[in-house]
PDB file of N, CA and C in Angstrom:
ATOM      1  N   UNK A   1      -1.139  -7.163 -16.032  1.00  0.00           N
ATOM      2  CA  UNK A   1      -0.311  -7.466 -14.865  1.00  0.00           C
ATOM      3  C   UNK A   1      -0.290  -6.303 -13.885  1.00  0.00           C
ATOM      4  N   UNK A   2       0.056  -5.261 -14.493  1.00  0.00           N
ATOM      5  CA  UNK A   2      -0.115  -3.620 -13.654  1.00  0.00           C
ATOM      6  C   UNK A   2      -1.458  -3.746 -12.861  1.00  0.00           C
ATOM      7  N   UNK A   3      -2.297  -3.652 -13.490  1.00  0.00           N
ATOM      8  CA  UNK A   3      -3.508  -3.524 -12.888  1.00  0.00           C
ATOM      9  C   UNK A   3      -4.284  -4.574 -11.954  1.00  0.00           C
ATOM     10  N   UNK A   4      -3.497  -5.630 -12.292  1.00  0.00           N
ATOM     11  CA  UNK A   4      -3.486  -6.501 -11.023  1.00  0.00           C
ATOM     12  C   UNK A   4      -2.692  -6.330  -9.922  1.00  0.00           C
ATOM     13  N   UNK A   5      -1.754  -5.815 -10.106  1.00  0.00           N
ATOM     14  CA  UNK A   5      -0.807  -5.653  -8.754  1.00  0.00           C
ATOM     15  C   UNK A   5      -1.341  -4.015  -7.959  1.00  0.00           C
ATOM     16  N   UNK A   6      -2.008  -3.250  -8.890  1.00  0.00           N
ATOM     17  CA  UNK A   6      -2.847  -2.323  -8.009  1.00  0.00           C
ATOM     18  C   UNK A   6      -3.982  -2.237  -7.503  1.00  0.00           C
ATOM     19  N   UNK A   7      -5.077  -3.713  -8.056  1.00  0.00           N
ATOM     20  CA  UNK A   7      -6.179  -3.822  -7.381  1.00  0.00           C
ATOM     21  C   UNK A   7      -5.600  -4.521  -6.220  1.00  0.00           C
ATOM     22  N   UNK A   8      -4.530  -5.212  -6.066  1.00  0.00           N
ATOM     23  CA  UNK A   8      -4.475  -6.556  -4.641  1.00  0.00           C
ATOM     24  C   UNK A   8      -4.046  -5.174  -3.614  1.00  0.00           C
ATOM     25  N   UNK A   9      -3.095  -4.216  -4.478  1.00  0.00           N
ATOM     26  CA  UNK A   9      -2.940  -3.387  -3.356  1.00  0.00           C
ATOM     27  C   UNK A   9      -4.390  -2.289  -2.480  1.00  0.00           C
ATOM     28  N   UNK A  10      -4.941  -2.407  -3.216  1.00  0.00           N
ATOM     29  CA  UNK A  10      -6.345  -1.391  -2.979  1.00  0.00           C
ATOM     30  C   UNK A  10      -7.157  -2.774  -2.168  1.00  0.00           C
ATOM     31  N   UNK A  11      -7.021  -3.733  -2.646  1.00  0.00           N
ATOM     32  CA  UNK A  11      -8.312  -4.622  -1.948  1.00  0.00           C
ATOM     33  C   UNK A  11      -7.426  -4.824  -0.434  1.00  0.00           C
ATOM     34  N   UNK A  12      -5.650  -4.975  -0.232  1.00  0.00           N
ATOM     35  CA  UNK A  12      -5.383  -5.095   0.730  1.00  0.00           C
ATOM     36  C   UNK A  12      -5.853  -3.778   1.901  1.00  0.00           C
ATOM     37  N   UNK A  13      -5.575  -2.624   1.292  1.00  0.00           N
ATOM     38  CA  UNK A  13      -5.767  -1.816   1.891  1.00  0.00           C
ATOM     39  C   UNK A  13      -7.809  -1.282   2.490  1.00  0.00           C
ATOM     40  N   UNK A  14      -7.872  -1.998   1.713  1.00  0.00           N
ATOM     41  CA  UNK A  14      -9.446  -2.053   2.443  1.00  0.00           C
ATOM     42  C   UNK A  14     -10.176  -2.987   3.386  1.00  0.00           C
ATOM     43  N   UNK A  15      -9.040  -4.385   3.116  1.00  0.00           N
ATOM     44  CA  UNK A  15      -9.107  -5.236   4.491  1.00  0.00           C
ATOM     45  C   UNK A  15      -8.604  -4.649   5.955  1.00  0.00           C
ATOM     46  N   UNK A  16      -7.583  -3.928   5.698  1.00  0.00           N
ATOM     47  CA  UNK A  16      -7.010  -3.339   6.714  1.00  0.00           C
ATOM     48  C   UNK A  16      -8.024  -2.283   7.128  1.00  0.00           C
ATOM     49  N   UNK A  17      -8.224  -1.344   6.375  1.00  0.00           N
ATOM     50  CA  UNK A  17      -9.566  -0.236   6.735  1.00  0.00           C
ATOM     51  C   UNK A  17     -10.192  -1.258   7.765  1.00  0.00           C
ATOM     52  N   UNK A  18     -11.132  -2.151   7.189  1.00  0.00           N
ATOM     53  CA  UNK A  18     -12.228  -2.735   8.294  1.00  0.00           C
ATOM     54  C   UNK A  18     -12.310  -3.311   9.084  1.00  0.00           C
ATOM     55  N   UNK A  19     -10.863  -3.943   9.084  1.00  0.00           N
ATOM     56  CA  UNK A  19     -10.277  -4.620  10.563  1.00  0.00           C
ATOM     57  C   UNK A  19     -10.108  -3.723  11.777  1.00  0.00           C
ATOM     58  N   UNK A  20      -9.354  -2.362  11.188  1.00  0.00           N
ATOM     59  CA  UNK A  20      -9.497  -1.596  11.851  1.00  0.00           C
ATOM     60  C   UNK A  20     -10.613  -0.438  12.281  1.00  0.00           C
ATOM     61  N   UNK A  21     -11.754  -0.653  12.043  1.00  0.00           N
ATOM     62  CA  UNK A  21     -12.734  -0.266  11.738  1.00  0.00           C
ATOM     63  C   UNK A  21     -12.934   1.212  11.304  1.00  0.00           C
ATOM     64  N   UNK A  22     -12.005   1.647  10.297  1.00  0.00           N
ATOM     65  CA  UNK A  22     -11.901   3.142   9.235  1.00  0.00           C
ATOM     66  C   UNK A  22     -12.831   2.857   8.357  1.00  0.00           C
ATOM     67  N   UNK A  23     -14.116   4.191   7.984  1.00  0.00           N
ATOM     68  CA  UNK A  23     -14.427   3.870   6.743  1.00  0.00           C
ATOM     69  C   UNK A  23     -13.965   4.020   5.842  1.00  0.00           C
ATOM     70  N   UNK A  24     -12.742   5.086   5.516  1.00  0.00           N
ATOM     71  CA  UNK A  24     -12.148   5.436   4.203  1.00  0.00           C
ATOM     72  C   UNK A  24     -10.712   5.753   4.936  1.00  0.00           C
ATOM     73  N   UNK A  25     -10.262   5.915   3.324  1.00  0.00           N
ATOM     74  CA  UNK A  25      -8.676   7.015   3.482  1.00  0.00           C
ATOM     75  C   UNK A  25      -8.798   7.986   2.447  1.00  0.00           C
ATOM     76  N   UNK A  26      -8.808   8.766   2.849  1.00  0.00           N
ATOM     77  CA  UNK A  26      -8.319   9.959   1.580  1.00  0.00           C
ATOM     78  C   UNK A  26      -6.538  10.065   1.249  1.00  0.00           C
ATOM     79  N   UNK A  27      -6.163   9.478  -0.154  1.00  0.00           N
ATOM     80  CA  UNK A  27      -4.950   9.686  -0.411  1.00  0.00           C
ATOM     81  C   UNK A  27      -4.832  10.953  -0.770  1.00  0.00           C
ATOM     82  N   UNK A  28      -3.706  11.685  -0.601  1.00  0.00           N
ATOM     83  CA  UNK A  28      -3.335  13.134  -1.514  1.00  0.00           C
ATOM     84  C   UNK A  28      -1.652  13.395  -1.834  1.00  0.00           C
ATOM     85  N   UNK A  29      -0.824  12.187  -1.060  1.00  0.00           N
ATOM     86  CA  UNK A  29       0.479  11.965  -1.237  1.00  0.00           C
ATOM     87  C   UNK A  29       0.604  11.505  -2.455  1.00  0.00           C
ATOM     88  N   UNK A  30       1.612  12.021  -3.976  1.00  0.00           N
ATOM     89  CA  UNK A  30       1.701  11.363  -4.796  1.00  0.00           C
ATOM     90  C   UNK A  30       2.860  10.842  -4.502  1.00  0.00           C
ATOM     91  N   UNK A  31       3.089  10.402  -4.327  1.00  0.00           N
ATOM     92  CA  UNK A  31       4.113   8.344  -3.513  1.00  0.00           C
ATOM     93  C   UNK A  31       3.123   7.781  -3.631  1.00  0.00           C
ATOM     94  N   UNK A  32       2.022   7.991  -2.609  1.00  0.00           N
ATOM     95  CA  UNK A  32       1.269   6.743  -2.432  1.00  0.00           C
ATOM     96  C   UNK A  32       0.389   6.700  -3.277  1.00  0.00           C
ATOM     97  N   UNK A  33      -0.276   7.283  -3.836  1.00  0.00           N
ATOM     98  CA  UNK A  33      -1.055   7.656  -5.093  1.00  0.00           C
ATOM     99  C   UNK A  33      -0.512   6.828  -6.364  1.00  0.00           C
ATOM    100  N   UNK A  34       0.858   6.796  -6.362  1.00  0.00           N
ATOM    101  CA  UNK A  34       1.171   6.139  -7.553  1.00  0.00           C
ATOM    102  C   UNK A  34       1.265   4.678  -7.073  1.00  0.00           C
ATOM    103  N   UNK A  35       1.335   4.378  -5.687  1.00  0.00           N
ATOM    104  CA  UNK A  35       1.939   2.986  -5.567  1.00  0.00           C
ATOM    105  C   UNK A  35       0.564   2.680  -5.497  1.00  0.00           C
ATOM    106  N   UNK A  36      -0.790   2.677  -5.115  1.00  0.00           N
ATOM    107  CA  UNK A  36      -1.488   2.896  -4.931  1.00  0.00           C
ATOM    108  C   UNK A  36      -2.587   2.485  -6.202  1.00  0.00           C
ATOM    109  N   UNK A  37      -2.647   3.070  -7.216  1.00  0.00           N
ATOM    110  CA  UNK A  37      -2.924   2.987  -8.550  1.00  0.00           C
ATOM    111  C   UNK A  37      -2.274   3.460  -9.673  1.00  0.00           C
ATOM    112  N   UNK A  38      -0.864   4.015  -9.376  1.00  0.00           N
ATOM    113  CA  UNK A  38       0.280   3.608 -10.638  1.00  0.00           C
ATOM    114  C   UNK A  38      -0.117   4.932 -11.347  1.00  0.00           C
ATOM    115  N   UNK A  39      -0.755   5.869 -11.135  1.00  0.00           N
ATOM    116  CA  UNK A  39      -0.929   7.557 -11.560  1.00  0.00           C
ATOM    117  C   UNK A  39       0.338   8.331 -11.304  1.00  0.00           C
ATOM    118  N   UNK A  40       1.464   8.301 -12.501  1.00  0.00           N
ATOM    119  CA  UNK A  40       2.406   9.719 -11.906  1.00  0.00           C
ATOM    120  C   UNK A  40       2.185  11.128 -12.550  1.00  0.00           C
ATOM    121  N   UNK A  41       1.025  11.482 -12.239  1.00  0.00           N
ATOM    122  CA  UNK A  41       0.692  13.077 -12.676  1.00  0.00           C
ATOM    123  C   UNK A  41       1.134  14.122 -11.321  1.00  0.00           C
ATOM    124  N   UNK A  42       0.771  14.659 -11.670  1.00  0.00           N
ATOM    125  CA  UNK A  42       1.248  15.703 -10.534  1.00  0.00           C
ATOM    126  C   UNK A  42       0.010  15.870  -9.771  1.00  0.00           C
ATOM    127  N   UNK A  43      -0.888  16.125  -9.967  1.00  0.00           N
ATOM    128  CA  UNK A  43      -2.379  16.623  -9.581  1.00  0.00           C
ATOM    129  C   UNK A  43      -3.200  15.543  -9.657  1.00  0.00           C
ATOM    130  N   UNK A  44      -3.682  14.990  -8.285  1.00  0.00           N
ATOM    131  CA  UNK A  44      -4.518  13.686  -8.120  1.00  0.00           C
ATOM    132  C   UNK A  44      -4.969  13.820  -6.953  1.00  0.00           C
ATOM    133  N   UNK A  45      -5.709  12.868  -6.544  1.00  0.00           N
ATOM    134  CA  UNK A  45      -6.331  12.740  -4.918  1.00  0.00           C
ATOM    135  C   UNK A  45      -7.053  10.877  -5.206  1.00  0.00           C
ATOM    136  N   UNK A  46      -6.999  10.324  -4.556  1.00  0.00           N
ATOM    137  CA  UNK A  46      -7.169   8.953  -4.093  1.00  0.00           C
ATOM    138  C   UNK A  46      -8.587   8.675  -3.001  1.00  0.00           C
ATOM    139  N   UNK A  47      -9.287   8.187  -2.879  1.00  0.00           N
ATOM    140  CA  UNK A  47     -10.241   7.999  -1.764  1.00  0.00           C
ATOM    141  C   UNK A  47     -10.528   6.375  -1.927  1.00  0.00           C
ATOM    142  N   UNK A  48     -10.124   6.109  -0.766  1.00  0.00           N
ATOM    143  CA  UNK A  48     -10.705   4.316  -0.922  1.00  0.00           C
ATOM    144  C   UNK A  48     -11.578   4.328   0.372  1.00  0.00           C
ATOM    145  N   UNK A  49     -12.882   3.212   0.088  1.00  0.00           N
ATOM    146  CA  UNK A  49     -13.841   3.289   1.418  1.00  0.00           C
ATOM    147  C   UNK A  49     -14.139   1.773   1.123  1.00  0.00           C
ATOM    148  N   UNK A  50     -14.594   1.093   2.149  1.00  0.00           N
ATOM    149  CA  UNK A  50     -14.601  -0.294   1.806  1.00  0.00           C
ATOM    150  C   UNK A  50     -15.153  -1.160   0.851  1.00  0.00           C
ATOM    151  N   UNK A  51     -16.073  -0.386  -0.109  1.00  0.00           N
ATOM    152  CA  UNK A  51     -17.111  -1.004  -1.085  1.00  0.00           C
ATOM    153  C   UNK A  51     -16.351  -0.362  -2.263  1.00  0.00           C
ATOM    154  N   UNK A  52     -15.672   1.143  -2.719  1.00  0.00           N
ATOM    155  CA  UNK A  52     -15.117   0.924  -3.984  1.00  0.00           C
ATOM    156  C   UNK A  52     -13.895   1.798  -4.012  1.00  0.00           C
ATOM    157  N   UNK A  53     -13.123   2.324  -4.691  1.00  0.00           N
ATOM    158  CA  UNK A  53     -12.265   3.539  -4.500  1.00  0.00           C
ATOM    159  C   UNK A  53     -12.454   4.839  -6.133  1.00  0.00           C
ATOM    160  N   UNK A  54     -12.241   5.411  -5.742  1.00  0.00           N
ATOM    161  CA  UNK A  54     -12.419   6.489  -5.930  1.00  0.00           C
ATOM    162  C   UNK A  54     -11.215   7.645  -6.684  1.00  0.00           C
ATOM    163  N   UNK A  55     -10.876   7.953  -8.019  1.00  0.00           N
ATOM    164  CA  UNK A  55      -9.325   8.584  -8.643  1.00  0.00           C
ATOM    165  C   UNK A  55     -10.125  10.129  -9.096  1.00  0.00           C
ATOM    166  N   UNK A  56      -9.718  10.908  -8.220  1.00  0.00           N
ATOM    167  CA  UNK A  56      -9.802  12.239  -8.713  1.00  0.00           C
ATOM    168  C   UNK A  56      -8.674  13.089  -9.580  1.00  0.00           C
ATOM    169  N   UNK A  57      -8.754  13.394 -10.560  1.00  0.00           N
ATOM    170  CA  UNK A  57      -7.602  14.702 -11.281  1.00  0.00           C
ATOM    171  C   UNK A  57      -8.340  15.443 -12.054  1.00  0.00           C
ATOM    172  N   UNK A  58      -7.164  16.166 -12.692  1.00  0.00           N
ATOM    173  CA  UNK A  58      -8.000  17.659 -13.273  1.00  0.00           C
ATOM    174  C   UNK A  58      -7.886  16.804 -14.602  1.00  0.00           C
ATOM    175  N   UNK A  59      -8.794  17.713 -15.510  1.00  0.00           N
ATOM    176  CA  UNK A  59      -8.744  17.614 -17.224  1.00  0.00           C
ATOM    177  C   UNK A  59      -7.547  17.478 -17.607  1.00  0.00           C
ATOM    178  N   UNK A  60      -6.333  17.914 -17.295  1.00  0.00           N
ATOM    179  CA  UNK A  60      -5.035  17.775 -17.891  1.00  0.00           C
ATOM    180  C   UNK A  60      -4.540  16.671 -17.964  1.00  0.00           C
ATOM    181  N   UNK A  61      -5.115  15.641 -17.595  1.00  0.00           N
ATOM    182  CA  UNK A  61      -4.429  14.259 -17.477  1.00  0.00           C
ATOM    183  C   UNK A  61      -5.363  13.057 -17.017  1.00  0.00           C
ATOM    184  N   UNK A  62      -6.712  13.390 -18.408  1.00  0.00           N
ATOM    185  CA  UNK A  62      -7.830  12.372 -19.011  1.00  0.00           C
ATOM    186  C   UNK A  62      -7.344  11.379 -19.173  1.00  0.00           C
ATOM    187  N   UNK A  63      -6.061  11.571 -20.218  1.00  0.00           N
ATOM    188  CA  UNK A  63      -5.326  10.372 -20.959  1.00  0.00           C
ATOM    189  C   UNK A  63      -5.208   9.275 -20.274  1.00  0.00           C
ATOM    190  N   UNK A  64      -4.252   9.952 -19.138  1.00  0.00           N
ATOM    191  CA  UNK A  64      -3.316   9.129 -18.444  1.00  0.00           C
ATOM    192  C   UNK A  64      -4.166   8.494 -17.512  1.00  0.00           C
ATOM    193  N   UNK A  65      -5.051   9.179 -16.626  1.00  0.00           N
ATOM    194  CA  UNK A  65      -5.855   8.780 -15.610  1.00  0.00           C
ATOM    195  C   UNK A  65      -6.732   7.179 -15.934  1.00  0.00           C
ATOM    196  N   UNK A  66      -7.053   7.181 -17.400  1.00  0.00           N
ATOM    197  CA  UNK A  66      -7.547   5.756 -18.166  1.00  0.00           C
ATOM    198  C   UNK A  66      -7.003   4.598 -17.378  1.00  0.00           C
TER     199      UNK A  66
END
């Protein structure tokens, strides 16, 4: 269920990208990062571009990042 309610949010947000004609967003806000794909680590970065997105963090949080 989680992971459905964070792909509709990622696929919405990439309709919007190309309507507006953006190729990407770089996230680095963790707010939106978590609403985003549901990550509450401290240390993350987000990149969505219209074909896939993209979850950067450090080794400290392999686990969670799954």
């Amino acid at each position: 269920m989680a992971m459905c309610l964070y792909s509709n949010r990622q696929e919405k947000l990439k309709s919007v990208l190309g309507v507006q004609g953006i190729d990407g967003i770089l996230i680095t806000n963790f707010t939106n990062i978590s609403y985003m794909c549901g990550f509450r680590g401290s240390s993350a970065t987000c990149l969505i571009i219209s074909e896939k997105q993209y979850f950067f963090s450090d080794g400290r949080y392999a686990e969670q990042s799954r």
